[in-house]
C-alpha atoms as a PDB file:
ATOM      1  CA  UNK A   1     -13.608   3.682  -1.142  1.00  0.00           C
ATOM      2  CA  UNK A   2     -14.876   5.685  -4.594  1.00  0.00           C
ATOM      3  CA  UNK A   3     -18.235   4.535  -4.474  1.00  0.00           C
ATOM      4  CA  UNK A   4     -18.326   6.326  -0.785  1.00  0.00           C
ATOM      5  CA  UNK A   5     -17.115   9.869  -1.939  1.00  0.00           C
ATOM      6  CA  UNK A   6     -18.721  10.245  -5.323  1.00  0.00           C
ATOM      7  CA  UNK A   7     -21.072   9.936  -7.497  1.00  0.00           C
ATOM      8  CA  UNK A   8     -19.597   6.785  -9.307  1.00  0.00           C
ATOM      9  CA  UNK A   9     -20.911   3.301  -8.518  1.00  0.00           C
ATOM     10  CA  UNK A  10     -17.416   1.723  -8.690  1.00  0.00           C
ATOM     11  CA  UNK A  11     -18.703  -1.421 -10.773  1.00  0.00           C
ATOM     12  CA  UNK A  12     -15.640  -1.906 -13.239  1.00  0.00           C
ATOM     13  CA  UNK A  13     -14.616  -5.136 -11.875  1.00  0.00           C
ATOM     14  CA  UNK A  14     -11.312  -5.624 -14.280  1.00  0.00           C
ATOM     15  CA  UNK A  15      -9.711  -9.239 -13.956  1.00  0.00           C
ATOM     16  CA  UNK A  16      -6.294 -10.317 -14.352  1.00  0.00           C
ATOM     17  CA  UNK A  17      -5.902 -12.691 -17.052  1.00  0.00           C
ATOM     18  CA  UNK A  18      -5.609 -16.319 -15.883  1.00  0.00           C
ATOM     19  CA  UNK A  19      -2.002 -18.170 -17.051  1.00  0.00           C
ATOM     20  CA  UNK A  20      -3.186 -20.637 -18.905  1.00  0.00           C
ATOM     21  CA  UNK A  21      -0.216 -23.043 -18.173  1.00  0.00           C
ATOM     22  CA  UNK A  22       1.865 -23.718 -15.650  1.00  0.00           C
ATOM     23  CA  UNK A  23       4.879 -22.507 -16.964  1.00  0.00           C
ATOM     24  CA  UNK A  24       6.566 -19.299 -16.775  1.00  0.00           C
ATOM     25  CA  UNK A  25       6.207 -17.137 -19.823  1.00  0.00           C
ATOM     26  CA  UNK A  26       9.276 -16.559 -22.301  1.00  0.00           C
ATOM     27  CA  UNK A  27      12.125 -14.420 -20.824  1.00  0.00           C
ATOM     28  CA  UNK A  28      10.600 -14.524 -16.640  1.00  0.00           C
ATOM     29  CA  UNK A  29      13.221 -15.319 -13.954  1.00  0.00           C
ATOM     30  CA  UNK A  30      13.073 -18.150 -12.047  1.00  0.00           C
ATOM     31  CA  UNK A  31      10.532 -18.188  -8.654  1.00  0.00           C
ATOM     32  CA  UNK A  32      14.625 -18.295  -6.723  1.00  0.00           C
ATOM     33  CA  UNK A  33      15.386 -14.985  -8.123  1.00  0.00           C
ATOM     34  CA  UNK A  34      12.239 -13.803  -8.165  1.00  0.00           C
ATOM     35  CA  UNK A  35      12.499 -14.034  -4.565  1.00  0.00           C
ATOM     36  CA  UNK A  36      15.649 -12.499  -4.260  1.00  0.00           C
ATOM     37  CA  UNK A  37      15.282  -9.453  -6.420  1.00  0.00           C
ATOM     38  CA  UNK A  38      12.101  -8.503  -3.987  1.00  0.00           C
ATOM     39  CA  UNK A  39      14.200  -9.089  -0.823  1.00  0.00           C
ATOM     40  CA  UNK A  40      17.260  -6.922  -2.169  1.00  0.00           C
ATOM     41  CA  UNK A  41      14.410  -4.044  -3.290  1.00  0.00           C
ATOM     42  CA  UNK A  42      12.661  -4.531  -0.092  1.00  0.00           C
ATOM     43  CA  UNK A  43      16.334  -3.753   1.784  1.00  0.00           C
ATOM     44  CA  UNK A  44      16.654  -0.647  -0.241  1.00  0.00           C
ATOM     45  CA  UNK A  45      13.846   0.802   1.054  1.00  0.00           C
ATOM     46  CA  UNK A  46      11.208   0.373  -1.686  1.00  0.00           C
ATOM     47  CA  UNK A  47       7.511  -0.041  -0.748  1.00  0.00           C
ATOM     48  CA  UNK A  48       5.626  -3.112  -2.559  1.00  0.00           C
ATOM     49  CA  UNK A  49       4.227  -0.786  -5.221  1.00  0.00           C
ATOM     50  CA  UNK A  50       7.530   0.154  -6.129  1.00  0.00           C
ATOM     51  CA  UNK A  51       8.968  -3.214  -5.910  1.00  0.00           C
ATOM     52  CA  UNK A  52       6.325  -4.913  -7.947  1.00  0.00           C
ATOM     53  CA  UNK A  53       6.043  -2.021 -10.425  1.00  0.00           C
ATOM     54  CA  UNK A  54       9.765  -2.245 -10.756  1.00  0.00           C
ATOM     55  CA  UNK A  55       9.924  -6.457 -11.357  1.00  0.00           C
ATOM     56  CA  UNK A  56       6.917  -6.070 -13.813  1.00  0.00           C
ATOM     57  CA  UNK A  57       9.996  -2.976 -16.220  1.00  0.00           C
ATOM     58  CA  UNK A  58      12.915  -4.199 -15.430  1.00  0.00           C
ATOM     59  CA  UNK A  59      12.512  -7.828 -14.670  1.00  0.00           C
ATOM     60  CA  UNK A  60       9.689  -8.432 -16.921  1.00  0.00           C
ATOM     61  CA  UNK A  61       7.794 -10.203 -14.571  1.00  0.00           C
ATOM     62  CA  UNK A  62       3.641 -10.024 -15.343  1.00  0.00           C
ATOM     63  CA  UNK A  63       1.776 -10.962 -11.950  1.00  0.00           C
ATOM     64  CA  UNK A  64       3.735 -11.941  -8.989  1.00  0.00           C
ATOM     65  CA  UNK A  65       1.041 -13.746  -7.474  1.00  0.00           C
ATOM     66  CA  UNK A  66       0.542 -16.379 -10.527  1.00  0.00           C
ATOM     67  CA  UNK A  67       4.289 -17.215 -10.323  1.00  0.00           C
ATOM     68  CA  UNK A  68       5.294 -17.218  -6.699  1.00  0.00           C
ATOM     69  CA  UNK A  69       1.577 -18.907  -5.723  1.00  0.00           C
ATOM     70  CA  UNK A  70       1.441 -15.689  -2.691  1.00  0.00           C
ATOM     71  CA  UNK A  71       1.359 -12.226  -2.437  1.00  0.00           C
ATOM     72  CA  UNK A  72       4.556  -9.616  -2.438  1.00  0.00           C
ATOM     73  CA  UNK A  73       3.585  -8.553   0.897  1.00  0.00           C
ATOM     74  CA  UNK A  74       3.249 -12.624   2.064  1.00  0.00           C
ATOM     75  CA  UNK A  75       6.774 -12.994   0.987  1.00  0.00           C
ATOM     76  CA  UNK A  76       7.929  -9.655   2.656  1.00  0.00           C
ATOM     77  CA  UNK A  77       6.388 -10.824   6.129  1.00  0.00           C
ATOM     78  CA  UNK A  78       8.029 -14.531   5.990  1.00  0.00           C
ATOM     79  CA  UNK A  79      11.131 -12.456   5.195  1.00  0.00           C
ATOM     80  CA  UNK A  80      10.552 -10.414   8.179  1.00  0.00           C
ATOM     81  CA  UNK A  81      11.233  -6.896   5.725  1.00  0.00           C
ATOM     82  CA  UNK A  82       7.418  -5.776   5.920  1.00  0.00           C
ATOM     83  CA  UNK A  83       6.627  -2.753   8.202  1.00  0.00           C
ATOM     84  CA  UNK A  84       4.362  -3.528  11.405  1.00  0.00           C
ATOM     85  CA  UNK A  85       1.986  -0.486   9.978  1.00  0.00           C
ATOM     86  CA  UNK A  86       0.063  -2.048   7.062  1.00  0.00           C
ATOM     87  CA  UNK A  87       1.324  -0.093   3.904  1.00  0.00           C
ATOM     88  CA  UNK A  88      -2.289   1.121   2.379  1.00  0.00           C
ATOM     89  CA  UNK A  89      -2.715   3.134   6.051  1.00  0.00           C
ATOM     90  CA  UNK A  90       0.950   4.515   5.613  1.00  0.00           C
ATOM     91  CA  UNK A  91       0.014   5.947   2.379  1.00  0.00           C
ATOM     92  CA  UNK A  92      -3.475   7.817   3.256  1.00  0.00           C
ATOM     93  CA  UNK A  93      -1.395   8.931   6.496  1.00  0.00           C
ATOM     94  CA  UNK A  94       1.534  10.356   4.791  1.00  0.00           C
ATOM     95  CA  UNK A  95      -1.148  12.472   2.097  1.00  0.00           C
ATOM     96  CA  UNK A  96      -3.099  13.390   5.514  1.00  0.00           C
ATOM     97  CA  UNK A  97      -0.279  14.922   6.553  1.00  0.00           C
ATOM     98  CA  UNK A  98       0.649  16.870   3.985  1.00  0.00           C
ATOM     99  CA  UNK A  99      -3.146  17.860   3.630  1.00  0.00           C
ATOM    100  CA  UNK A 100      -2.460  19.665   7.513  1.00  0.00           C
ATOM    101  CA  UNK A 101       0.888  20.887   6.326  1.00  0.00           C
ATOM    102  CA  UNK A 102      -0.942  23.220   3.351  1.00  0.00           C
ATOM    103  CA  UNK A 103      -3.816  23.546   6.002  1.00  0.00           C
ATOM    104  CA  UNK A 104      -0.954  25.393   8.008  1.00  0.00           C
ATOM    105  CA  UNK A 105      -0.178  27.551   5.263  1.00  0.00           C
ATOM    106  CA  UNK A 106      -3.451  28.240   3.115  1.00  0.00           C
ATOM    107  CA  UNK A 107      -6.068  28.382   6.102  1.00  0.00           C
ATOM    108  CA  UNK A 108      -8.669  29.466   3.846  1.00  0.00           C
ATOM    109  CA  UNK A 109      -8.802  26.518   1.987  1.00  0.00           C
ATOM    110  CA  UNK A 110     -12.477  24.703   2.280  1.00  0.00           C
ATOM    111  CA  UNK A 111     -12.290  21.766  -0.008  1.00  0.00           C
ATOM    112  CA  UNK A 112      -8.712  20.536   0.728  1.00  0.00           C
ATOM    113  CA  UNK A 113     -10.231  21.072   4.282  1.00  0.00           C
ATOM    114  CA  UNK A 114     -13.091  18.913   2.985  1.00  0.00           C
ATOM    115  CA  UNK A 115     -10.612  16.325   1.331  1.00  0.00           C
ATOM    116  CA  UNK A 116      -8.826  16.167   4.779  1.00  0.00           C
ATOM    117  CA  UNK A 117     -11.543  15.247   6.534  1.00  0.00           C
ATOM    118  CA  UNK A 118     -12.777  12.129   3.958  1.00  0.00           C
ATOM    119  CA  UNK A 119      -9.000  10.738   4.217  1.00  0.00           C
ATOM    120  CA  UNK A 120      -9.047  10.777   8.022  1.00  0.00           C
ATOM    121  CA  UNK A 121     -12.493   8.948   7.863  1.00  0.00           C
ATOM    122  CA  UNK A 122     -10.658   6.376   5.494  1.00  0.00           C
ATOM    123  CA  UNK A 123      -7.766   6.123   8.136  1.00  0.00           C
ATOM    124  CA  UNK A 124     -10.269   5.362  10.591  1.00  0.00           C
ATOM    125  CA  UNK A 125     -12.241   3.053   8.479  1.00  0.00           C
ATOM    126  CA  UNK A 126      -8.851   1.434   7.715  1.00  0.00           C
ATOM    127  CA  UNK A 127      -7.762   0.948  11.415  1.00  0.00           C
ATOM    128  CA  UNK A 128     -11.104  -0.449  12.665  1.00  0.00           C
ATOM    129  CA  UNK A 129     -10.594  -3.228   9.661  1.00  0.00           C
ATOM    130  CA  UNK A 130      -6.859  -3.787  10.995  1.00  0.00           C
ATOM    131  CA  UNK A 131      -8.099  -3.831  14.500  1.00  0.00           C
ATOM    132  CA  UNK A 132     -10.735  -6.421  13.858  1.00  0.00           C
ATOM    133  CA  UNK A 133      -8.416  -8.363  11.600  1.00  0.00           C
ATOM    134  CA  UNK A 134      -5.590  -8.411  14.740  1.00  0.00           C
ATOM    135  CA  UNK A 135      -3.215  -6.598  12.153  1.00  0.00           C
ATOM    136  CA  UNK A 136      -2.946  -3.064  14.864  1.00  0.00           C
ATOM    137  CA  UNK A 137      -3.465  -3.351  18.784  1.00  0.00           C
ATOM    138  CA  UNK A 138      -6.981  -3.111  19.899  1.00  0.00           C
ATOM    139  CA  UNK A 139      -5.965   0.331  21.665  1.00  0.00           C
ATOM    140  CA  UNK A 140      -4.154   2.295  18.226  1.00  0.00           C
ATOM    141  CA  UNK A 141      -5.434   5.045  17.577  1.00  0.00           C
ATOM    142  CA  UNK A 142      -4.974   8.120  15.058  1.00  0.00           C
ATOM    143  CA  UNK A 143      -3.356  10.782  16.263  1.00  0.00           C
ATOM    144  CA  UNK A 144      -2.092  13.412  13.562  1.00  0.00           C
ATOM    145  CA  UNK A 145       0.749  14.472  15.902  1.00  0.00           C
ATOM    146  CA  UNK A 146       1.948  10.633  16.051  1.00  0.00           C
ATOM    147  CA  UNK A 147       1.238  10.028  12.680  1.00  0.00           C
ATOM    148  CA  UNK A 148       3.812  12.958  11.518  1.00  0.00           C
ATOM    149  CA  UNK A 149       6.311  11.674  13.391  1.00  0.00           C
ATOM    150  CA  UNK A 150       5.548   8.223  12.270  1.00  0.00           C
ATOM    151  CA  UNK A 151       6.163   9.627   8.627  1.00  0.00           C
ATOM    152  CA  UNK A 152       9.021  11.578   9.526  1.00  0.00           C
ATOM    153  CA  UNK A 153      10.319   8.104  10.216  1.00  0.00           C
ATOM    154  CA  UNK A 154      10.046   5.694   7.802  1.00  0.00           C
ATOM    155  CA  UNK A 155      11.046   8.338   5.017  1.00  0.00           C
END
């Protein structure tokens, strides 16, 4: 999404380093508890970025994906804990709506205004992906009106 909105080319391409065996590194728990540390974080109310940010401090755990063989949010869904709104389009939704809330306030405000408008194109962007992929309803669409209630309720 970088390379759309500025002047960068977005060509880093960082890797994650490859294990080079197949057993866990010194001091990682066990794929079991693995498992359930992410399903008692997930029924706190933690998003995956919090949950895997917090097993990579507290739990010492490097990549989830190289230990459990799938992805946090894989293990969320068979655990039925994930949210049916995909977590990437909750995030640009929740900082679009607090994008209109200073709009309210600070009217004269061009490039937040300017900012508003590239996140909504993002949402959009985002929900035609989802739509083709079968992830939303053909029919969803953005509403800012929806999506602050939506936020309202799932904080």
């Amino acid at each position: 999404m970088a390379k759309m909105h500025s002047k960068g080319h977005g060509n880093s391409k960082s890797r994650k380093p490859v294990m080079e065996t197949t057993q866990l590194p010194q001091g990682v728990p066990g794929k079991e508890e693995i498992e359930g540390f992410i399903v008692e974080y997930a029924k706190q109310g933690m998003t995956p970025q919090m949950i895997g940010q917090t097993l990579k401090t507290k739990h010492n755990v490097p990549y989830i994906k190289h230990i459990m063989g799938k992805r946090l949010v894989m293990i969320l869904k068979e655990k039925k804990l994930s949210s049916p709104m995909p977590y990437d389009m909750l995030d640009l939704m929740k900082k679009a709506v607090n994008m209109r809330h200073h709009m309210d306030k600070n009217k004269q405000d061009a490039s937040n205004k300017l900012r508003l408008s590239r996140t909504e194109a993002k949402i959009w962007r985002l929900a035609k992906y989802y739509m083709r992929k079968g992830t939303l309803p053909g029919d969803w669409r953005y509403d800012p009106k929806q999506a602050e209630l939506l936020i309202k309720g799932s904080s």
